[in-house]
Protein backbone atom coordinates (compact mmCIF):
# COMPACT_ATOMS: atom_id res chain seq x y z
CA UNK A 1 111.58 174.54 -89.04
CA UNK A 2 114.81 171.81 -88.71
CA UNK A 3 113.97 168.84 -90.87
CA UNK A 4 113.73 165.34 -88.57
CA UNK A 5 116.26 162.94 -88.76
CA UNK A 6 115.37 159.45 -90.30
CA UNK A 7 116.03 156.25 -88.89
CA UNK A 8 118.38 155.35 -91.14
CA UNK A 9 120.14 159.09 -90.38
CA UNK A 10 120.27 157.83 -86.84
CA UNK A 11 121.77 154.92 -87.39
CA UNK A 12 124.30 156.27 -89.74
CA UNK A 13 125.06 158.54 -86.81
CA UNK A 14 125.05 155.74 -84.11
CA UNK A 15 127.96 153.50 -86.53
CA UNK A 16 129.83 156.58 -86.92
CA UNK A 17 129.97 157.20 -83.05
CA UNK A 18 130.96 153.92 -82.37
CA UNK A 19 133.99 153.82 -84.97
CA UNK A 20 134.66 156.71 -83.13
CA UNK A 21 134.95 155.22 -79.62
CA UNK A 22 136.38 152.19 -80.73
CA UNK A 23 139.39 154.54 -82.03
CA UNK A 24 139.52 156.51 -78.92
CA UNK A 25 139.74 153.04 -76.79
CA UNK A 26 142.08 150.98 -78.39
CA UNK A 27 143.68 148.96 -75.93
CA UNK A 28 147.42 148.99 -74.86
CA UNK A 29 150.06 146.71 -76.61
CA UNK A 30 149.99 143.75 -74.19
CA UNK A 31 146.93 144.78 -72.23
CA UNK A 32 145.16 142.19 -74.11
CA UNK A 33 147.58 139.64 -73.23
CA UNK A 34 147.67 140.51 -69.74
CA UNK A 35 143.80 139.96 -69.54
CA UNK A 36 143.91 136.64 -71.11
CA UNK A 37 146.73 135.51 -68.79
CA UNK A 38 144.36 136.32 -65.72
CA UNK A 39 141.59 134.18 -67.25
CA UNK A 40 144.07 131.44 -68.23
CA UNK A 41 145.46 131.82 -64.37
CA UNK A 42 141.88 131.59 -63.18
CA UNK A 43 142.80 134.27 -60.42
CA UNK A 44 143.37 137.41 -59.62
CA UNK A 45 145.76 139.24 -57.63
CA UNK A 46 144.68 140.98 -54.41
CA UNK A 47 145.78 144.67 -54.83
CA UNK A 48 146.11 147.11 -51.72
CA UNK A 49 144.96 150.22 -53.86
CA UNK A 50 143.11 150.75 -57.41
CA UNK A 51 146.70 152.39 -58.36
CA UNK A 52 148.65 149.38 -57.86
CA UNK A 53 146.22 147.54 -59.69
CA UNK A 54 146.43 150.41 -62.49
CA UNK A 55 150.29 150.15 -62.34
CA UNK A 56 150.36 146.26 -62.63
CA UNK A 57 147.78 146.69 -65.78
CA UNK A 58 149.44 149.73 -67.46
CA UNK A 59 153.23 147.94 -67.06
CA UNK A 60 152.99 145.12 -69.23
């Protein structure tokens, strides 16, 4: 019969997944910047489709 996990197993299991993600999410080089310009701007730009959005985001 398989043995139950512990809370502290779990837990151990949860940090590891989110080290995980937080590798697999990193953000672009300048991405950050560009985020904190908006908020500094205190508006956003209106977009005519989620691509150009994507392209203004993703060409910084």
């Amino acid at each position: 019969m398989p043995k139950a996990f512990s809370k502290d197993q779990m837990a151990n299991m949860q940090r590891d997944l989110s080290e995980i993600n937080a590798d697999l999410h990193r953000l672009r080089p300048g991405y950050k910047e560009k985020v904190e310009k908006i908020i500094e701007d205190g508006v956003f730009e209106t977009y005519s489709s989620l691509d150009e959005l994507r392209h203004e985001i993703e060409d910084v």
